[in-house]
N, C-alpha and C. Protein backbone atom coordinates (compact mmCIF):
# COMPACT_ATOMS: atom_id res chain seq x y z
N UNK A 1 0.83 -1.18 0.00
CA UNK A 1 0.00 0.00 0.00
C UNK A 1 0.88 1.25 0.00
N UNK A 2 0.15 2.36 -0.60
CA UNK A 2 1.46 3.16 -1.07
C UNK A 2 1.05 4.33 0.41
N UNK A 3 2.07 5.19 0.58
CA UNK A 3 1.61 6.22 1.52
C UNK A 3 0.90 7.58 1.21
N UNK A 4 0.32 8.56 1.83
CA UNK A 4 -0.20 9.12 1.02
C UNK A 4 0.41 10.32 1.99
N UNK A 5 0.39 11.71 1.18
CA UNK A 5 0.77 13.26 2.34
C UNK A 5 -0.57 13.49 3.09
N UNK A 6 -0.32 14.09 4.86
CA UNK A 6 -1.47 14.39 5.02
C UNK A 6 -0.66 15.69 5.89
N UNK A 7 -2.02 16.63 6.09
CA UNK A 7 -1.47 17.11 7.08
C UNK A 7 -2.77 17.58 8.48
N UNK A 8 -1.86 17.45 9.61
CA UNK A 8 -3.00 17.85 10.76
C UNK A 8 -2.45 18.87 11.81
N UNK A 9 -3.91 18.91 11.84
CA UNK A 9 -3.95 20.71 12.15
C UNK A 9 -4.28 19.86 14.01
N UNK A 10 -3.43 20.37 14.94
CA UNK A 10 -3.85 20.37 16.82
C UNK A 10 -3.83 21.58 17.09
N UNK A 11 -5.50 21.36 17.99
CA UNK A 11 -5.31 22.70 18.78
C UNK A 11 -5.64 22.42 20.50
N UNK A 12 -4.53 22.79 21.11
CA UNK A 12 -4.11 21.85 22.16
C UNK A 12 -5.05 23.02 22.98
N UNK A 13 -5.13 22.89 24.24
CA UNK A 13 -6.01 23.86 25.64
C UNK A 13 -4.51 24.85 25.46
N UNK A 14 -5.38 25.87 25.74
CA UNK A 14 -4.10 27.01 26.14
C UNK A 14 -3.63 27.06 27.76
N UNK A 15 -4.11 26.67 29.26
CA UNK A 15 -3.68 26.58 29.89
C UNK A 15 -1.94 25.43 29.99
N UNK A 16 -2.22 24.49 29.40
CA UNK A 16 -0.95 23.45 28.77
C UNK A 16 0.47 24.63 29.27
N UNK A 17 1.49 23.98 29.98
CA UNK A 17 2.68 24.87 29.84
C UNK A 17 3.53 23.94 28.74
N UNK A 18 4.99 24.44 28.67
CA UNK A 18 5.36 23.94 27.86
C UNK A 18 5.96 22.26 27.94
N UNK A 19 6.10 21.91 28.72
CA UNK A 19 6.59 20.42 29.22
C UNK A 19 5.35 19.32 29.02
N UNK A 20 4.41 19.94 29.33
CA UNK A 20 2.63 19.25 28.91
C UNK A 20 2.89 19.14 27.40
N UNK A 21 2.62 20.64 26.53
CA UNK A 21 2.48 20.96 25.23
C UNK A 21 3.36 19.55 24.48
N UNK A 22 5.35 19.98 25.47
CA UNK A 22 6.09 19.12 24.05
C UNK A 22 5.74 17.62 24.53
N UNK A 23 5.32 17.09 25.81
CA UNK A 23 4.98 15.53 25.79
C UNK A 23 4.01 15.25 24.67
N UNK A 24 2.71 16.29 24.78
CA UNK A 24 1.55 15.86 23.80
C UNK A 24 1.77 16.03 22.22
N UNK A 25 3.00 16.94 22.05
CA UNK A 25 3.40 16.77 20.97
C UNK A 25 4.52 15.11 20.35
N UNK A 26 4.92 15.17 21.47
CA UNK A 26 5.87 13.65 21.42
C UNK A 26 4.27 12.33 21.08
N UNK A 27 3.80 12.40 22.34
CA UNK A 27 2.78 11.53 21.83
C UNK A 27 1.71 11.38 20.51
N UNK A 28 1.84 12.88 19.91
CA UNK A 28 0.86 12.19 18.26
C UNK A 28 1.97 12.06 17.58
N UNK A 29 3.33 12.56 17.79
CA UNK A 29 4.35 11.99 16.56
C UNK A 29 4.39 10.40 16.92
N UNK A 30 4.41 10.01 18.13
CA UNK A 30 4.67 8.31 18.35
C UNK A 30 3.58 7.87 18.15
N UNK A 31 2.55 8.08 18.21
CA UNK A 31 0.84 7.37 17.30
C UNK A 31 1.35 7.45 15.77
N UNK A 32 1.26 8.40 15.44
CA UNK A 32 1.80 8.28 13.89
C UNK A 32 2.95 7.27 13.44
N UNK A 33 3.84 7.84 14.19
CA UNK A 33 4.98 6.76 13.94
C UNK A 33 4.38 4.98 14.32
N UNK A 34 3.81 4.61 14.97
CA UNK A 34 3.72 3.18 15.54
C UNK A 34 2.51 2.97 14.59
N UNK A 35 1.58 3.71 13.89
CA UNK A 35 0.94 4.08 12.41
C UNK A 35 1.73 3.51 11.18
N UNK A 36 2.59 3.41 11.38
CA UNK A 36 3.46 3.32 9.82
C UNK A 36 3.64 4.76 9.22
N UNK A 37 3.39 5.83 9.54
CA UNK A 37 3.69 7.26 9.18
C UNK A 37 4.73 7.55 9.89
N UNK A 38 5.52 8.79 8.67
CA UNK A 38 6.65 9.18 9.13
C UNK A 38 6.50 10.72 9.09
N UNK A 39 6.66 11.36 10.04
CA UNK A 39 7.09 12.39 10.09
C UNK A 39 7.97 13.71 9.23
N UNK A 40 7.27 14.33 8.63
CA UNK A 40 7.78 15.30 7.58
C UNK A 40 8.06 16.74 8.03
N UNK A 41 7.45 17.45 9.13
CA UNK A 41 7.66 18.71 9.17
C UNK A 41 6.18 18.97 10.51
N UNK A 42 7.18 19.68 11.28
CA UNK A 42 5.84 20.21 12.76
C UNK A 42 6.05 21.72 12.75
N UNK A 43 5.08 22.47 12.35
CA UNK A 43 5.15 23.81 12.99
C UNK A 43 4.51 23.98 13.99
N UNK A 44 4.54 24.90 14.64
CA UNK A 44 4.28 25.79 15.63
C UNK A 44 3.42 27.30 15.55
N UNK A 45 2.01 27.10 15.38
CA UNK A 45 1.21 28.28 15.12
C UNK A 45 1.32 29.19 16.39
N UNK A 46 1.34 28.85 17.38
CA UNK A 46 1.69 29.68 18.30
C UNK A 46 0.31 29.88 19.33
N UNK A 47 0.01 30.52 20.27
CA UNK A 47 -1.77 30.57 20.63
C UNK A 47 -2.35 31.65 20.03
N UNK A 48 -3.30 31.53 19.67
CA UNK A 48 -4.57 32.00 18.72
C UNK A 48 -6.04 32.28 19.21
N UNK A 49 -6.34 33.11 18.97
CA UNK A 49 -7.68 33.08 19.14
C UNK A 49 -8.93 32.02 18.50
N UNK A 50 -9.52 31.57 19.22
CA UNK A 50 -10.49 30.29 18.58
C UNK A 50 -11.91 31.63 17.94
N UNK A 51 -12.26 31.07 16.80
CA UNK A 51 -13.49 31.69 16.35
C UNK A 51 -14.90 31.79 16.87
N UNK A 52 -14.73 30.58 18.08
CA UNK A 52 -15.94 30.46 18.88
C UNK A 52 -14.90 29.56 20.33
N UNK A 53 -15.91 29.87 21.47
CA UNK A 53 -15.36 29.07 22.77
C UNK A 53 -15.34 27.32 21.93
N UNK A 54 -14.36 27.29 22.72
CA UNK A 54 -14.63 25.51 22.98
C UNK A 54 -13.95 24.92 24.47
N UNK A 55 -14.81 24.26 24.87
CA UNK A 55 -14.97 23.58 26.49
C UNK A 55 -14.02 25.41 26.87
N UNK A 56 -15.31 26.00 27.01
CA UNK A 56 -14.92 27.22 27.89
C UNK A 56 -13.83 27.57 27.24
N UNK A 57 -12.99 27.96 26.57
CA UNK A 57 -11.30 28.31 26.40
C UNK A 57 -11.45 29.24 24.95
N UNK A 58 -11.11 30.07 24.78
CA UNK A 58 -11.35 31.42 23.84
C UNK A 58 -9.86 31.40 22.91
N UNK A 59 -8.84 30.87 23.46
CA UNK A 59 -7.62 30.78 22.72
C UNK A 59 -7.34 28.96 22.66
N UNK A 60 -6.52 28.78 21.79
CA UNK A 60 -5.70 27.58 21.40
C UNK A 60 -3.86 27.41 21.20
N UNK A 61 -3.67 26.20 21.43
CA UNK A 61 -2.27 25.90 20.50
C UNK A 61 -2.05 25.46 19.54
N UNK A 62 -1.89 26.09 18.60
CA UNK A 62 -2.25 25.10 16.86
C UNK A 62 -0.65 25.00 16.65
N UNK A 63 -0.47 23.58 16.42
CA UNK A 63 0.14 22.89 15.57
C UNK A 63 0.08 22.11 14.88
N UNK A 64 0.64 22.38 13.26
CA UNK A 64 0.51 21.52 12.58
C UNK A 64 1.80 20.69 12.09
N UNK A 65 1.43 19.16 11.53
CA UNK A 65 2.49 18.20 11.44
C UNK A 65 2.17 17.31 10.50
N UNK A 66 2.94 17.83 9.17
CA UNK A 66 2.80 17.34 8.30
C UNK A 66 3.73 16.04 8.12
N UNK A 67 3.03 14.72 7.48
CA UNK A 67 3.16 13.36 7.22
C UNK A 67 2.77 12.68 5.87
N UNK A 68 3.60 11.42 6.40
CA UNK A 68 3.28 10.32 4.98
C UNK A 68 2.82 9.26 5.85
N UNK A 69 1.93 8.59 5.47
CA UNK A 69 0.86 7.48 6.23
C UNK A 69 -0.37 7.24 5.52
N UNK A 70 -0.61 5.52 6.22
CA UNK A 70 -1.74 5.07 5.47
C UNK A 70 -2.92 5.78 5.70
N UNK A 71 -3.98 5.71 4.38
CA UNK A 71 -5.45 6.05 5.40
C UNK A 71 -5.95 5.44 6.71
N UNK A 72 -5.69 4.37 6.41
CA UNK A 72 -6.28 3.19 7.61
C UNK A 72 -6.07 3.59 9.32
N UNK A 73 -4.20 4.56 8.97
CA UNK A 73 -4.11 4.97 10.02
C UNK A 73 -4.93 6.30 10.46
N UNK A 74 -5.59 6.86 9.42
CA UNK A 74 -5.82 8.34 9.94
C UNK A 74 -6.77 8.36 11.11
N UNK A 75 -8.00 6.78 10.81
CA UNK A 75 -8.78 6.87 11.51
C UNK A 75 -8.61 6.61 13.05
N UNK A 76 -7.24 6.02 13.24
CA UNK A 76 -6.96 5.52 14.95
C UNK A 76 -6.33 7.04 15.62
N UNK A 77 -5.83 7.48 14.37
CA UNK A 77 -4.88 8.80 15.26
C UNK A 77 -6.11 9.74 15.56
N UNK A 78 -6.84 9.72 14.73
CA UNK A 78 -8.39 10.80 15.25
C UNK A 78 -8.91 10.29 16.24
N UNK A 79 -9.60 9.57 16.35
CA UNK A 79 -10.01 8.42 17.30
C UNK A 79 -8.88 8.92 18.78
N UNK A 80 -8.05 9.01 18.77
CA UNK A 80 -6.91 8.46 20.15
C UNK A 80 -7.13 10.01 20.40
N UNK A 81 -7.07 11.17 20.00
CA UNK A 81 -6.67 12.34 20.15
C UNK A 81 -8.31 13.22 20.61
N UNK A 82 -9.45 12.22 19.58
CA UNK A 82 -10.61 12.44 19.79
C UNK A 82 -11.34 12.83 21.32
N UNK A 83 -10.52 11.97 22.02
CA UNK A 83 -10.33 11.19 23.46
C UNK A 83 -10.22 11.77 24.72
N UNK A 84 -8.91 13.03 24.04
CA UNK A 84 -7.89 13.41 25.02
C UNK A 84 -8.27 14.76 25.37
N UNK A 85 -8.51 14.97 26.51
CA UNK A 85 -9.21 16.37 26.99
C UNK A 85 -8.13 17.72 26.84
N UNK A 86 -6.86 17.15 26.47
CA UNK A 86 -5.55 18.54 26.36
C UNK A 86 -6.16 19.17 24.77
N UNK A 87 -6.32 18.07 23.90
CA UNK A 87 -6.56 18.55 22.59
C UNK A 87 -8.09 19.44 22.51
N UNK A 88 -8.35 20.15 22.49
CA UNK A 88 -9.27 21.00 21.92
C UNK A 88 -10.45 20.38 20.37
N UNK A 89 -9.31 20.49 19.14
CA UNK A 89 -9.96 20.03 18.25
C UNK A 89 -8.45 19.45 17.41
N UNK A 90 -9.21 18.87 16.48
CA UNK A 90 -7.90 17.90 15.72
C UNK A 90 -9.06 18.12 14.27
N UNK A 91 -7.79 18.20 13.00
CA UNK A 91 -8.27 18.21 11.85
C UNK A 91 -6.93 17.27 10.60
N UNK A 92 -7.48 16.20 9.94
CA UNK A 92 -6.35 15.88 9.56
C UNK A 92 -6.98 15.71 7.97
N UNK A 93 -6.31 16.12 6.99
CA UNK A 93 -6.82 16.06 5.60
C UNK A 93 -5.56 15.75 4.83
N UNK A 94 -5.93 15.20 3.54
CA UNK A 94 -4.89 14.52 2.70
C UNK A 94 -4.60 15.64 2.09
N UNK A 95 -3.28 15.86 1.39
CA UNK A 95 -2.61 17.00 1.02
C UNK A 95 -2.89 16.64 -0.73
């Protein structure tokens, strides 16, 4: 099966300091990675204003981290992150 580009957009709680932020960032690169996806490029949007509240919180941490990986995986890494009360919202689309 061939891999395909994707990229996903995290927008982590803004209370998060930075030792929280880079674990939860370690943990979707190691979902991805144990995915069969490899890691291509992570920026750092910085905190932002959200366009509407979500769970109470008016700002975010958006990072995005662009990859090569199966579809099959996209649906467990949404799913796992779906889950996790640090993440805010998660968006992952094929490039």
């Amino acid at each position: 099966m061939s891999n395909n580009n994707y990229e996903a957009m995290f927008v982590f709680k803004p209370t998060l300091n930075d030792d929280q932020t880079n674990s939860l960032l370690d943990n979707v690169r190691d979902l991805i990675a144990k995915n069969g996806g490899e890691i291509l490029d992570t920026q750092n949007f910085g905190r932002r204003k959200l366009a509407y509240d979500i769970m109470k919180h008016r700002e975010g941490l958006y990072y995005l981290i662009n990859f090569k990986g199966q579809s099959q995986s996209i649906v467990k890494i949404e799913k796992a992150y779906r889950l996790n009360d640090s993440v805010l919202r998660t968006m992952i689309i094929k490039r």
